[in-house]
N, C-alpha and C. Protein backbone atom coordinates (compact mmCIF):
# COMPACT_ATOMS: atom_id res chain seq x y z
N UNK A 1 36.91 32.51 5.08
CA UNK A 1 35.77 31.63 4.90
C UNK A 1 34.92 32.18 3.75
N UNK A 2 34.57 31.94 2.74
CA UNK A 2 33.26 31.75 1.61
C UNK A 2 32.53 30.20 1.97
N UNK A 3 30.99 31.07 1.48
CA UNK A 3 29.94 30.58 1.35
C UNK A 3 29.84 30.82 -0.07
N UNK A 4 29.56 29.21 -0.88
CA UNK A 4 29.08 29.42 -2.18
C UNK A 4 28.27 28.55 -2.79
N UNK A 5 27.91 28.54 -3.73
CA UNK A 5 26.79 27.63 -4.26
C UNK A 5 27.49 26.60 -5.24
N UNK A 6 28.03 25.34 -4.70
CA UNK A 6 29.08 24.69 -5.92
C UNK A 6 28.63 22.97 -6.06
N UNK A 7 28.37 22.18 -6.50
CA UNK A 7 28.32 20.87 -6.72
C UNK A 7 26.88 20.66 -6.18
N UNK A 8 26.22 21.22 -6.99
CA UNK A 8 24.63 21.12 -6.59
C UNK A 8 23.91 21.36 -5.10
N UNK A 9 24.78 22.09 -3.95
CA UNK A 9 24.27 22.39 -3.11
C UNK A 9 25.12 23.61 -2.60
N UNK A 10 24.95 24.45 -1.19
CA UNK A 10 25.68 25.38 -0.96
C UNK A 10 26.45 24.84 -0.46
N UNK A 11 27.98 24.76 0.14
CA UNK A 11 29.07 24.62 0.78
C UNK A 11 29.60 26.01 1.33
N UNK A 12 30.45 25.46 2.30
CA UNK A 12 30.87 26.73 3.26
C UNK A 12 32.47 26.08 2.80
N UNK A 13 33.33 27.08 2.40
CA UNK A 13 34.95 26.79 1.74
C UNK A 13 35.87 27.70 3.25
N UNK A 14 36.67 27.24 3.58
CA UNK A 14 37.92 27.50 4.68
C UNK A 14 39.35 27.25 4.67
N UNK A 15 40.23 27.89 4.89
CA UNK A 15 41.77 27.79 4.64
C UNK A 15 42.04 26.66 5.93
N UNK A 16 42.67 25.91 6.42
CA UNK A 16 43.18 25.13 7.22
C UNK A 16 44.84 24.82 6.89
N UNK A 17 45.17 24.59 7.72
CA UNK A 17 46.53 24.69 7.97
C UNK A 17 46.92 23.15 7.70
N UNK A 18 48.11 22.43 6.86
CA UNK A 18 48.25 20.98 6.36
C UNK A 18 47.80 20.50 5.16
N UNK A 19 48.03 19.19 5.14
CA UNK A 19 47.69 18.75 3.65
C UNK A 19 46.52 19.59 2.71
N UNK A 20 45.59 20.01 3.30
CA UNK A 20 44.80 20.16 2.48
C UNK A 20 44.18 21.60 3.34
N UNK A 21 44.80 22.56 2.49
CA UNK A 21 44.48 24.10 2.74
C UNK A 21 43.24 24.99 2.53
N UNK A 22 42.75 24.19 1.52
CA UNK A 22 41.26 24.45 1.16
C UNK A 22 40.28 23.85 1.59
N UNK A 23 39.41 23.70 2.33
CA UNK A 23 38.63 22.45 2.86
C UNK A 23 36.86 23.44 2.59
N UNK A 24 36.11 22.30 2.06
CA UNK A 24 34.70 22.61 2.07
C UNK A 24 34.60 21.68 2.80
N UNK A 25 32.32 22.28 3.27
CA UNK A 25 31.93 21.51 3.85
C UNK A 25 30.54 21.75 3.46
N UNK A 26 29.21 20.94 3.57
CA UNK A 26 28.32 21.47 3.32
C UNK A 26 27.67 22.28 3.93
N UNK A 27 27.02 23.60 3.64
CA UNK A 27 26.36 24.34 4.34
C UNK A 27 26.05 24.22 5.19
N UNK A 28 24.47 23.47 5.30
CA UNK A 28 24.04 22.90 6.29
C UNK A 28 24.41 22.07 7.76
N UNK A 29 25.89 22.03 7.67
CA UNK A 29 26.59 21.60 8.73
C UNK A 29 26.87 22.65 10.05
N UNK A 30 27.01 23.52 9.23
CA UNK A 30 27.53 24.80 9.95
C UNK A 30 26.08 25.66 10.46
N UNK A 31 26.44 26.65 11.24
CA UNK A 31 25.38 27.49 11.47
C UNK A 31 25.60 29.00 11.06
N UNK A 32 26.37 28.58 9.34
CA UNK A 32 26.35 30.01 8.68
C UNK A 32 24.69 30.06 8.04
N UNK A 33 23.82 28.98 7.91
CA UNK A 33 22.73 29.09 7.05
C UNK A 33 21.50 29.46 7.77
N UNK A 34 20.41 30.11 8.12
CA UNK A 34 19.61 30.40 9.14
C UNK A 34 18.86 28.40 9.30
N UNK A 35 18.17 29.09 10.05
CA UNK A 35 17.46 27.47 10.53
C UNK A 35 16.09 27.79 9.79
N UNK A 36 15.86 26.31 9.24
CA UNK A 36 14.83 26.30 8.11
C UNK A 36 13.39 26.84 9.25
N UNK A 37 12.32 28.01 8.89
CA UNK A 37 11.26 28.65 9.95
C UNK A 37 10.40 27.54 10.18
N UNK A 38 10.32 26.04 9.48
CA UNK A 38 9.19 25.29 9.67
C UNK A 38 10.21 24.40 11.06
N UNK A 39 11.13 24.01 10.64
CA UNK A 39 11.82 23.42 12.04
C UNK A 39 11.78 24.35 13.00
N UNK A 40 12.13 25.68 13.37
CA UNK A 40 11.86 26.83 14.31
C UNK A 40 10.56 26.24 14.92
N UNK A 41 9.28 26.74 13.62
CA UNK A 41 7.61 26.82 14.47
C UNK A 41 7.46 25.08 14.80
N UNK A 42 7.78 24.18 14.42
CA UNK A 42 7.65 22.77 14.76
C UNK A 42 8.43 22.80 16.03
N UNK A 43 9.54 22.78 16.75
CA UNK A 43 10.36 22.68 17.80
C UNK A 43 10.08 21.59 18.48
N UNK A 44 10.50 20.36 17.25
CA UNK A 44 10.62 18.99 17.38
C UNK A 44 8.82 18.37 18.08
N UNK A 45 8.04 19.34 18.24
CA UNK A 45 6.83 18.42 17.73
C UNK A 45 6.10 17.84 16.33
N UNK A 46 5.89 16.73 16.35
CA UNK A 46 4.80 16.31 15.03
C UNK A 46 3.78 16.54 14.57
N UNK A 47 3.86 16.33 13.69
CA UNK A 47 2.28 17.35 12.93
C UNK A 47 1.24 16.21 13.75
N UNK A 48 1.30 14.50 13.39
CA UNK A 48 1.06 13.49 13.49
C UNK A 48 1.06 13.27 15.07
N UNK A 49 -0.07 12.39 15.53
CA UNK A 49 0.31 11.75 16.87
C UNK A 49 0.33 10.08 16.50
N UNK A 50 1.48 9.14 17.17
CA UNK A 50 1.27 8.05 16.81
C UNK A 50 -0.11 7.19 16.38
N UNK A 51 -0.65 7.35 17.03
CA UNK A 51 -1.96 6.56 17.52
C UNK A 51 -3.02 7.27 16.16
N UNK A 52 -3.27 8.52 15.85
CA UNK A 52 -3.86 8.80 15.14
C UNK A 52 -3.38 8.28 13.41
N UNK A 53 -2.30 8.42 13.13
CA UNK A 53 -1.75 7.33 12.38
C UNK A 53 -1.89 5.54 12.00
N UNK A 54 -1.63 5.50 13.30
CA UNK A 54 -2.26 3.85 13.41
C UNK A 54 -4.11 3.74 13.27
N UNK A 55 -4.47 4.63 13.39
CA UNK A 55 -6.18 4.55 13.40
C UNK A 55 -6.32 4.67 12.00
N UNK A 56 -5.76 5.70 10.99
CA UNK A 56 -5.71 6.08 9.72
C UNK A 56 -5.40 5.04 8.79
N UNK A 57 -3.87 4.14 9.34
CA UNK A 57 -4.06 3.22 8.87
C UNK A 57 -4.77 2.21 9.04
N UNK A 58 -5.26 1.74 9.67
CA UNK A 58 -6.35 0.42 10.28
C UNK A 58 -7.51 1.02 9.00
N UNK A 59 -8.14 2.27 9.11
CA UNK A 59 -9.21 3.16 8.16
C UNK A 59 -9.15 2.56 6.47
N UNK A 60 -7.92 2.95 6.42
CA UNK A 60 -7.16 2.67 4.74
C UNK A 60 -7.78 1.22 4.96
N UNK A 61 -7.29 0.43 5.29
CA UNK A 61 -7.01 -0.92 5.08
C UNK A 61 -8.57 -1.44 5.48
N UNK A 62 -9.51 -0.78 5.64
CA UNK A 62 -10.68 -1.66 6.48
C UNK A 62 -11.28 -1.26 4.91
N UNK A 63 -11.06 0.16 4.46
CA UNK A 63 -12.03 0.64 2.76
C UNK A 63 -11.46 -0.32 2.23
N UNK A 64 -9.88 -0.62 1.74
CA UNK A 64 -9.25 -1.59 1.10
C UNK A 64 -10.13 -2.48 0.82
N UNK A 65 -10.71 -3.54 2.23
CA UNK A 65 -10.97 -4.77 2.30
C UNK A 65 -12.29 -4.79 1.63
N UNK A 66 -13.19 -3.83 2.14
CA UNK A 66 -14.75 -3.40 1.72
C UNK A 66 -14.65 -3.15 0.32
N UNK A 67 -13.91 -2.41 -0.72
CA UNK A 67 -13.57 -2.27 -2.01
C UNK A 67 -13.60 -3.23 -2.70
N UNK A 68 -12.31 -4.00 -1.99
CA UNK A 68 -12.30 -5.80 -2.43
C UNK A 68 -13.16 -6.86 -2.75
N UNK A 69 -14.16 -6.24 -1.39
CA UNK A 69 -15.12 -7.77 -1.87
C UNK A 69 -16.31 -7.24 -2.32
N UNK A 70 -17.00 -5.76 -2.33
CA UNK A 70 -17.50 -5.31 -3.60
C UNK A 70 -17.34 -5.78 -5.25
N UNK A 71 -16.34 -5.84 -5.38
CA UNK A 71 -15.51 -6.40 -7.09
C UNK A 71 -16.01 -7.36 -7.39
N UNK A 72 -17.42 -7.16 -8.38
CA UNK A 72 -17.46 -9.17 -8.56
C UNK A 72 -16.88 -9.25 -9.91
N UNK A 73 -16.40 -10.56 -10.15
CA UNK A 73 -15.56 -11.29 -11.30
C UNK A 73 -16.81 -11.23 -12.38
N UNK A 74 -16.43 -10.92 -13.40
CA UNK A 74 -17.16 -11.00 -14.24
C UNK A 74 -16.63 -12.30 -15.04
N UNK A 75 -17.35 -13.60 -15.79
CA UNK A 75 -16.92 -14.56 -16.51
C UNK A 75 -17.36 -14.10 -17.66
N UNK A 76 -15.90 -14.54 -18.57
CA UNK A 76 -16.24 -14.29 -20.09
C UNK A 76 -16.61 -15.98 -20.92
C-alpha cells in the first residue's frame, strides 16, 4: 500500500489480485488520513440551530424591505 499525493488530491495506491493490479482510491475514503480536529470537536453538532437561522433570515429580509422603501426615485 502507498499513500501519495497524485491528480490534485492524496490517493491511497494497492496491489489487488485481477484485471487491474494497481488500484487507487482517494484518501479520504480510507482511514489512513487522521479525521479532520474540527469534525472530532463538532461530533456532528451545528454551529447553527435551525430556528436561529430562520429568525436571521426573516432579520435580513425585514432591513431588505426597510432599505427599499427608504430609496426615493429621483426624476430627471
Amino acid at each position: 500500500m502507498t499513500y501519495l499525493h497524485t491528480w490534485g488530491e492524496n490517493r491511497v495506491y494497492f496491489h489487488r489480485e485481477g484485471e487491474r493490479p494497481l488500484v487507487s482510491m482517494p484518501a479520504s475514503w480510507t482511514n489512513i488520513v487522521p479525521e479532520d480536529p474540527v469534525v472530532v470537536l463538532g461530533a456532528g453538532r451545528a454551529v447553527y440551530r435551525v430556528q436561529d437561522l430562520i429568525e436571521l433570515a426573516e432579520l435580513i429580509k425585514g432591513l431588505a424591505r426597510k432599505e427599499a422603501s427608504s430609496v426615493k426615485e429621483i426624476a430627471s
